[in-house]
Protein backbone atom coordinates (compact mmCIF):
# COMPACT_ATOMS: atom_id res chain seq x y z
CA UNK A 1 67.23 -13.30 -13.37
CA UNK A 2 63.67 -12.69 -11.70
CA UNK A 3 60.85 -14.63 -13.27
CA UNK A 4 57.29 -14.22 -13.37
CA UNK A 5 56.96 -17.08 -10.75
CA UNK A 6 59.01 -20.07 -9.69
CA UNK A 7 55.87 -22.58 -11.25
CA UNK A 8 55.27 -25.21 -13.50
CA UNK A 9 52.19 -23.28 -14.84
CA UNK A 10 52.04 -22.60 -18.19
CA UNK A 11 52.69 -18.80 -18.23
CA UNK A 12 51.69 -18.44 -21.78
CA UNK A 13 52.82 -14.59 -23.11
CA UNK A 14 52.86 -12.74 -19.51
CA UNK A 15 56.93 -13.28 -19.52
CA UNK A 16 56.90 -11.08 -22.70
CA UNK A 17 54.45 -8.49 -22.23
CA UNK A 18 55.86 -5.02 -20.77
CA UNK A 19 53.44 -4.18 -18.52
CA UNK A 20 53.58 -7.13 -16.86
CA UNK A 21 57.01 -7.07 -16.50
CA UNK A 22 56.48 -3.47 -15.26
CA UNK A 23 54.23 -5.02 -12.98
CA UNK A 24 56.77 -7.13 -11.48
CA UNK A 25 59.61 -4.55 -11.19
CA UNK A 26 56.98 -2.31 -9.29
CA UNK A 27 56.13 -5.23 -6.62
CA UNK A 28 60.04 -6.05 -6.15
CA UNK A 29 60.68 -2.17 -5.83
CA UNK A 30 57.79 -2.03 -3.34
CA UNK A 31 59.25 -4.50 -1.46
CA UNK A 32 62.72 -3.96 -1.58
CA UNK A 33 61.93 0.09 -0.41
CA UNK A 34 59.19 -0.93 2.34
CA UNK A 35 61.76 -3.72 3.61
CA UNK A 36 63.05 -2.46 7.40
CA UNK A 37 60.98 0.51 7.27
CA UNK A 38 60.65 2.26 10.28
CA UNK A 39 58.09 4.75 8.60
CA UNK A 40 55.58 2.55 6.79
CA UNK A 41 56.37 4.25 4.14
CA UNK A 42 55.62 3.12 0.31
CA UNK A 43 57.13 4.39 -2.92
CA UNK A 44 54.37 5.78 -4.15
CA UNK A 45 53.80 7.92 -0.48
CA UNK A 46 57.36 8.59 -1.15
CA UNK A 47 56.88 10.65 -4.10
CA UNK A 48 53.72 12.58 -2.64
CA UNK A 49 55.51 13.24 0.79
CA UNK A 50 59.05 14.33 -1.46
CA UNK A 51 56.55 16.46 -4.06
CA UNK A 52 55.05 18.02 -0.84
CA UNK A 53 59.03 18.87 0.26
CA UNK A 54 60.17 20.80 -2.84
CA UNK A 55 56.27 22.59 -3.39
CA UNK A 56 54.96 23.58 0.18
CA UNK A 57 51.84 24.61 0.08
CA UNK A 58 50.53 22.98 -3.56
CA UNK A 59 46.83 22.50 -3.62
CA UNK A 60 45.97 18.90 -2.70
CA UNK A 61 44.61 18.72 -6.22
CA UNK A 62 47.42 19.78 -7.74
CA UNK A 63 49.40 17.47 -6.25
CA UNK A 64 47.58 14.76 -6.94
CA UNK A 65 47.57 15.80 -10.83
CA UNK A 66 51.22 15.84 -10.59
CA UNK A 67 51.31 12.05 -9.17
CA UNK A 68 48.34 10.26 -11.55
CA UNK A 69 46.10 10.09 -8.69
CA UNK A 70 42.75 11.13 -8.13
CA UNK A 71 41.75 13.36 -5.57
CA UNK A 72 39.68 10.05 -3.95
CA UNK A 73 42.86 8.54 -3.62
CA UNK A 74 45.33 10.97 -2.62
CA UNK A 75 43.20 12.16 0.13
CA UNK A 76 42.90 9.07 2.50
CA UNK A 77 46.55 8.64 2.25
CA UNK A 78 46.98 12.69 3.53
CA UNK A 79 44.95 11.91 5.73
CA UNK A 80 47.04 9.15 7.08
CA UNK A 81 50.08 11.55 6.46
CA UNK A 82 48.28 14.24 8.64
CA UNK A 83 47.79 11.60 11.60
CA UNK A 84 51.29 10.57 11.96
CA UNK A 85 52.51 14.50 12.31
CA UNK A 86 53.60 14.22 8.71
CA UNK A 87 51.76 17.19 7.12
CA UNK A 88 49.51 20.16 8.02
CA UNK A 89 46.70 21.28 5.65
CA UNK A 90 45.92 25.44 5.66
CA UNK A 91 43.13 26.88 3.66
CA UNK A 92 44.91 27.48 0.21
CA UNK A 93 45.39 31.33 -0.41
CA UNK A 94 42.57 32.85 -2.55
CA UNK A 95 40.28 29.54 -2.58
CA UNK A 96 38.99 29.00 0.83
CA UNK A 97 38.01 25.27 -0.03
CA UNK A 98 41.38 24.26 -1.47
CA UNK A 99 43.51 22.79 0.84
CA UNK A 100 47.40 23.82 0.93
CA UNK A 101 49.79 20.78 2.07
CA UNK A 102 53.24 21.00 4.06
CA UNK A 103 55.48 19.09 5.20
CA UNK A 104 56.30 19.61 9.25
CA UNK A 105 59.50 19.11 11.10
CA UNK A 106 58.66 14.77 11.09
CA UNK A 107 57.79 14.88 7.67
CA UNK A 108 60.95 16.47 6.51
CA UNK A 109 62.94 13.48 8.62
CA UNK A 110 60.49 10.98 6.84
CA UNK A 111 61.70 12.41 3.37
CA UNK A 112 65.31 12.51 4.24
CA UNK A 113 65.47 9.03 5.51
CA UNK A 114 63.04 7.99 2.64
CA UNK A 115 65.56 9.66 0.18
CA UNK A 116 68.35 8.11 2.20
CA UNK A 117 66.72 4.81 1.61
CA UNK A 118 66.25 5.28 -2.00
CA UNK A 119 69.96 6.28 -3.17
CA UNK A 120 70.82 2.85 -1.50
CA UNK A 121 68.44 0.91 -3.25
CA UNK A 122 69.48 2.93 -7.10
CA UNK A 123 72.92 2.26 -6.18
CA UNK A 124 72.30 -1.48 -6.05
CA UNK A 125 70.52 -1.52 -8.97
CA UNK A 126 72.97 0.86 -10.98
CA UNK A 127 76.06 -1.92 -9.91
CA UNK A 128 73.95 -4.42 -12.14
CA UNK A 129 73.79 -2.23 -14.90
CA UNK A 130 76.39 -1.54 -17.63
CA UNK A 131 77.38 2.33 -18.07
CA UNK A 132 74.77 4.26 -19.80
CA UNK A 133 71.94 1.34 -18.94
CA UNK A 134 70.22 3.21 -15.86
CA UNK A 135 69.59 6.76 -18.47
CA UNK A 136 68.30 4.40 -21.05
CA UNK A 137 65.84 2.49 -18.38
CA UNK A 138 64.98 6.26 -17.48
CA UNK A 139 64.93 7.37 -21.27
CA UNK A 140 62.46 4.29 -22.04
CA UNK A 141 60.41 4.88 -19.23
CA UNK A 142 59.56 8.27 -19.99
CA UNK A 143 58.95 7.02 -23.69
CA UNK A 144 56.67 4.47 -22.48
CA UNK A 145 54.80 6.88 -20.04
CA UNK A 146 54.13 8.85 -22.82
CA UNK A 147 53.34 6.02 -25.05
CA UNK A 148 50.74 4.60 -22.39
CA UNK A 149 49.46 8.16 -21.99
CA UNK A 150 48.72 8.64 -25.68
CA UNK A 151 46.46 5.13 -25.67
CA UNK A 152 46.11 2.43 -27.93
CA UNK A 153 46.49 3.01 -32.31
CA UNK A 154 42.81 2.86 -32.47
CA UNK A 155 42.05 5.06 -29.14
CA UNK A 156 44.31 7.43 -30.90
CA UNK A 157 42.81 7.92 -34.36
CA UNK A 158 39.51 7.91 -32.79
């Protein structure tokens, strides 16, 4: 089992708080995804780059909606998508300062080996899992997306 850290500090309630332990599944993923990457590519760059795949030609905006991010974010890293030959940005259709994103013929290889890449790493963490586990982690997740969404008791009864 992966612990918070291999310390003699006194770790107090972080071992039993969820978002830390989110925290710590999200840094291991990172790592474990990034590891012998020929691409560079992160998780979260991923999802963008695979979002980009299946919607050519989204509004960057609408994109970054989709993803949690704010357009000040998602921008520098489209950027960097646009400078490796990843991407191409057109005027978007009927808003001449809206952007339109697509993938080109590297950023299609990017997703595939990206996607390659990531049905490894599920399948390694589905063997450690009992039958039924991996929909419930997914079931949860949502839940607690949702959850987190919705704030805390007192942010929701206002």
């Amino acid at each position: 089992m992966v612990k918070l850290a291999e310390t003699d500090l006194d770790l107090g309630e972080l071992p039993e708080q969820i978002i830390v332990e989110l925290r710590i599944c999200q840094i291991l993923a990172e790592q474990a995804f990034t590891a012998d990457s020929m691409d560079g590519v992160s998780p979260g760059l991923y999802m963008i780059l695979a979002l980009i795949d299946k919607n050519p030609g989204q509004k960057q905006s609408t994109l970054a909606s989709c993803v949690k991010l704010d357009r000040s974010t998602l921008v520098p890293l489209l950027n960097q998508c646009e400078r490796k030959q990843w991407i191409q940005r057109k005027p978007y259709e009927g808003d001449g300062r809206a952007r339109a994103v697509y993938l080109t013929r590297q950023g299609k290889a990017v997703v595939r080996r990206q996607a390659d890449k990531l049905a490894g790493l599920e399948a390694g963490v589905g063997a450690h899992m009992a039958f039924g586990e991996r929909d419930t982690l997914l079931r949860l997740l949502k839940q607690f997306q949702v959850a987190i969404a919705a704030g805390t008791p007192d942010e929701a009864h206002g």
